[in-house]
C-alpha atoms as a PDB file:
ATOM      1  CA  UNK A   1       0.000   0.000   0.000  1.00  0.00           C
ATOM      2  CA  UNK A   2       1.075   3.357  -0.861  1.00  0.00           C
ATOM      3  CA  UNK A   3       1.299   6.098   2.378  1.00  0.00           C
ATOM      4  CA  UNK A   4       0.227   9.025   1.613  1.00  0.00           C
ATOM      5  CA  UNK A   5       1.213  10.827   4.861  1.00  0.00           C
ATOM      6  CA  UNK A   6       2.443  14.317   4.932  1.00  0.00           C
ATOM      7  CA  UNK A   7       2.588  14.272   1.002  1.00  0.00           C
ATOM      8  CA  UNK A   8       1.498  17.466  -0.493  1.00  0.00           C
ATOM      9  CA  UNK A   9       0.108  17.775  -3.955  1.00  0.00           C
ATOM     10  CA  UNK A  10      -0.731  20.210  -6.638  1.00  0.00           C
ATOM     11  CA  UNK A  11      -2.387  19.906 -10.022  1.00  0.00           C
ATOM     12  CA  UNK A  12      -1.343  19.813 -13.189  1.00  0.00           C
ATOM     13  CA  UNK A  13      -4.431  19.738 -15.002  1.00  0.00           C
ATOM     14  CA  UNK A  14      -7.991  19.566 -14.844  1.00  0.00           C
ATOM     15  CA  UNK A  15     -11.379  19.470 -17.161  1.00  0.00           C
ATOM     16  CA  UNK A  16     -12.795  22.826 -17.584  1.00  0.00           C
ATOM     17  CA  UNK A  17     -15.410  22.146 -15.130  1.00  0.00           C
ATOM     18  CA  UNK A  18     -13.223  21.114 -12.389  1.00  0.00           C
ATOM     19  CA  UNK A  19     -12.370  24.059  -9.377  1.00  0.00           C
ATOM     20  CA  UNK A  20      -9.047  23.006  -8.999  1.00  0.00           C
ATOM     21  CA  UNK A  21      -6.001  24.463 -10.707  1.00  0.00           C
ATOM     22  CA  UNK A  22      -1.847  24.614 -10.173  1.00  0.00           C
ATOM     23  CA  UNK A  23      -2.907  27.348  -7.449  1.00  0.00           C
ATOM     24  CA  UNK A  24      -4.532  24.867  -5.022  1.00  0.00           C
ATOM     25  CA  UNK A  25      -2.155  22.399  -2.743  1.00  0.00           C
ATOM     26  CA  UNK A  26      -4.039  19.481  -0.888  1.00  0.00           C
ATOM     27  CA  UNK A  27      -1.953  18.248   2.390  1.00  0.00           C
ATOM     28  CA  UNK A  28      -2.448  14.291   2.450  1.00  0.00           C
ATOM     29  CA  UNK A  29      -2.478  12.736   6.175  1.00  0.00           C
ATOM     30  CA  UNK A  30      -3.066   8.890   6.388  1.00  0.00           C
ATOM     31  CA  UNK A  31      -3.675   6.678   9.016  1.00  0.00           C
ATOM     32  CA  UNK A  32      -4.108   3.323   8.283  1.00  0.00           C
ATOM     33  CA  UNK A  33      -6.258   3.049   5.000  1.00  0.00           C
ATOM     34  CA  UNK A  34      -8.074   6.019   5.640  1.00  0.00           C
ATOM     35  CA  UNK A  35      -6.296   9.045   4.132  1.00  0.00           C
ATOM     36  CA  UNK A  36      -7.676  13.139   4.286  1.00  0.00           C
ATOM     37  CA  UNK A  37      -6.813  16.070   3.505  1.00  0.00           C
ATOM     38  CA  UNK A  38      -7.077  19.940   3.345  1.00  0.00           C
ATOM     39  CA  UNK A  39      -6.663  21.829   0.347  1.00  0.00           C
ATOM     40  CA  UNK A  40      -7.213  25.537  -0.595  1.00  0.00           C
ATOM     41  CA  UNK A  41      -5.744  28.011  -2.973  1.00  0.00           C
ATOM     42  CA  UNK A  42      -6.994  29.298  -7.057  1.00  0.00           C
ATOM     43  CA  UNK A  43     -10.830  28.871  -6.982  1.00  0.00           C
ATOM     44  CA  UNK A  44     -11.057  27.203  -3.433  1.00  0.00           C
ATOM     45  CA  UNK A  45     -11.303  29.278  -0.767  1.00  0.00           C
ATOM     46  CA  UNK A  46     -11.392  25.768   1.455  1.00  0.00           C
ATOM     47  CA  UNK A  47     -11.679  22.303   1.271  1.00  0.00           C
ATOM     48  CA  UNK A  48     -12.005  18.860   2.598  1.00  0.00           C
ATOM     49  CA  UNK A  49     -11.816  15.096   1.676  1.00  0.00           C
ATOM     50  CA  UNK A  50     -11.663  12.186   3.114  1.00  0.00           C
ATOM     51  CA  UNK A  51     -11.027   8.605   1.229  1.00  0.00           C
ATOM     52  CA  UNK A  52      -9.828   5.130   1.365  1.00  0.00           C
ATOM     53  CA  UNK A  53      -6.692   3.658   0.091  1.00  0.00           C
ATOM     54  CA  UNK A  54      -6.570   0.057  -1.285  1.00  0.00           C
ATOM     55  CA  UNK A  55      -3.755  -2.393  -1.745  1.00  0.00           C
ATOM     56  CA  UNK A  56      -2.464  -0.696  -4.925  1.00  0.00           C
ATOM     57  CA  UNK A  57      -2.493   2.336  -3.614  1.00  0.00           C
ATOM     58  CA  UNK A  58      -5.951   3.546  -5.287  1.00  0.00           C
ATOM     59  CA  UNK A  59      -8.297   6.034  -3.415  1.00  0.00           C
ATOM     60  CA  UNK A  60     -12.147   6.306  -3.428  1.00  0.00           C
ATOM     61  CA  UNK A  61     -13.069   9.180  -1.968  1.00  0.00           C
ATOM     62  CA  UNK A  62     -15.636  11.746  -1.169  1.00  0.00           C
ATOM     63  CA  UNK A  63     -15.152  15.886  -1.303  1.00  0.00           C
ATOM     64  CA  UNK A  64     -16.609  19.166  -0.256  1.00  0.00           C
ATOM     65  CA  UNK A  65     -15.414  22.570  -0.654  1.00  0.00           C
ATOM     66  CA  UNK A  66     -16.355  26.272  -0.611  1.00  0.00           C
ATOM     67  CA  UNK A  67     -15.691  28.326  -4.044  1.00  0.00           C
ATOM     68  CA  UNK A  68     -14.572  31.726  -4.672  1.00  0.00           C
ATOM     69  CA  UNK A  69     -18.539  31.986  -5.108  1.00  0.00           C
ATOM     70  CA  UNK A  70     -19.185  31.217  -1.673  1.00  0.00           C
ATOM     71  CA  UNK A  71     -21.000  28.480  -3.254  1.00  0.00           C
ATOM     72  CA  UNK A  72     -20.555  24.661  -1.217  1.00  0.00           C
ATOM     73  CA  UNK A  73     -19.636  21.744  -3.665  1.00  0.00           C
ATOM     74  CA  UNK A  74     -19.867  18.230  -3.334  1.00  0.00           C
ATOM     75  CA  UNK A  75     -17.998  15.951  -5.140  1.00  0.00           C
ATOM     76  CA  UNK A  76     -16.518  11.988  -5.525  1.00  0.00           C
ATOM     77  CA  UNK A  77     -13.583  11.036  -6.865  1.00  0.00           C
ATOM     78  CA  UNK A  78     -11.295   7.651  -7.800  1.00  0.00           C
ATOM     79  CA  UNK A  79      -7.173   8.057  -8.195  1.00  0.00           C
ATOM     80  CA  UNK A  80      -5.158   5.871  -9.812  1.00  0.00           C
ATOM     81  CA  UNK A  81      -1.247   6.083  -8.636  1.00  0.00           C
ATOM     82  CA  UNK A  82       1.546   6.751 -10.653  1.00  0.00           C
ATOM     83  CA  UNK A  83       5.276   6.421  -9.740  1.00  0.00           C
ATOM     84  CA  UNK A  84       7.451   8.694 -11.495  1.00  0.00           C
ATOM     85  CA  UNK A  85      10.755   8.265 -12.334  1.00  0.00           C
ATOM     86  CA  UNK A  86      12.051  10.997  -9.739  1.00  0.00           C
ATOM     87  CA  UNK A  87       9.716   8.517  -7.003  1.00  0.00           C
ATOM     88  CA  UNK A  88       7.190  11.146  -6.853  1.00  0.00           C
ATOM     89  CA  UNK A  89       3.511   9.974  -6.784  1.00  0.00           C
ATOM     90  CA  UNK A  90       1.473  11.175  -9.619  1.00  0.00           C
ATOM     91  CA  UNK A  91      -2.240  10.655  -9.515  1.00  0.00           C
ATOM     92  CA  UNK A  92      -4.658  10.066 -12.344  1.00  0.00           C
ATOM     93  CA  UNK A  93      -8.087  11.388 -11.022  1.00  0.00           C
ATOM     94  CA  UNK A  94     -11.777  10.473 -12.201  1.00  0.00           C
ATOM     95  CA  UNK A  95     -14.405  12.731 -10.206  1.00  0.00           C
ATOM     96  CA  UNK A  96     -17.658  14.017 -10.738  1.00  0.00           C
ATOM     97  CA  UNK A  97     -19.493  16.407  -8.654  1.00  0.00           C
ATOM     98  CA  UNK A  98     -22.739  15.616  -6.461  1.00  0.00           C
ATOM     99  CA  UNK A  99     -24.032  18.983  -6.196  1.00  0.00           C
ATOM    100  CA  UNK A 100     -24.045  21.943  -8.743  1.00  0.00           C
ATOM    101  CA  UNK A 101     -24.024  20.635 -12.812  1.00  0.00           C
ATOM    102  CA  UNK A 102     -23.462  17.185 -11.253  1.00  0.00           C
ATOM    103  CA  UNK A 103     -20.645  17.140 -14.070  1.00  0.00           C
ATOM    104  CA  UNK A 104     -17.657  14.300 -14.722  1.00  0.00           C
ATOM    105  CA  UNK A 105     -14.269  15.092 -15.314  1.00  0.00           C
ATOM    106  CA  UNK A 106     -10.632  14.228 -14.989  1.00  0.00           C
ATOM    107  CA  UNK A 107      -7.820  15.601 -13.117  1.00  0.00           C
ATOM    108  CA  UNK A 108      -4.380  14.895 -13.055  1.00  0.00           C
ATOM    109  CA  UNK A 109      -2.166  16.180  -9.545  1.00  0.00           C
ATOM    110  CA  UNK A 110       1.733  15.668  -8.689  1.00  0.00           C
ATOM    111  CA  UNK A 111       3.617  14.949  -5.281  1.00  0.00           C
ATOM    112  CA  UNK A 112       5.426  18.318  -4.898  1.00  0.00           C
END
């Protein structure tokens, strides 16, 4: 399994209809399976998740944030790890909000 503790993460890109952008850095803290995290910064004023890690190192996990709208978004989300050659973690991300346009998209963030 791949620990995610302390890691912290930016993107690199994101479908148009996604909030997040290289602006916002999520702080990953595991325990266990169960990995969270904060994240702020670009569009996000604040924001939350919380998720599970598998075997592989894959997450499920469930979001909520507050916009530069003041709006509250809801939102799920699957990663897929991938190790880079530097040993950084990149992950390959397939969400798609609960709340607002209920939209899909993919995302892609980086181990800083």
């Amino acid at each position: 399994m791949i620990n995610y503790n302390d890691k912290i993460f930016r993107p690199i890109s994101n479908t148009e209809s996604g909030e997040t952008s290289n602006e916002t850095i999520f702080k990953y803290q595991q325990t266990g399976n169960i990995l969270t995290s904060q994240y702020s910064g670009g569009k996000i004023k604040y924001g939350h998740l919380i998720g599970l890690v598998d075997i592989d190192g894959n997450i499920k996990m469930c979001y909520h944030q507050v916009n530069d709208k003041n709006e509250l978004m809801t939102g799920i989300c699957k990663s897929t790890p991938e190790r880079l050659k530097n040993g950084k973690i990149r992950l390959h991300e397939s969400w798609e909000w609960t709340s607002g346009d209920k939209s899909k998209g993919q995302s892609i963030i980086e181990e800083q």
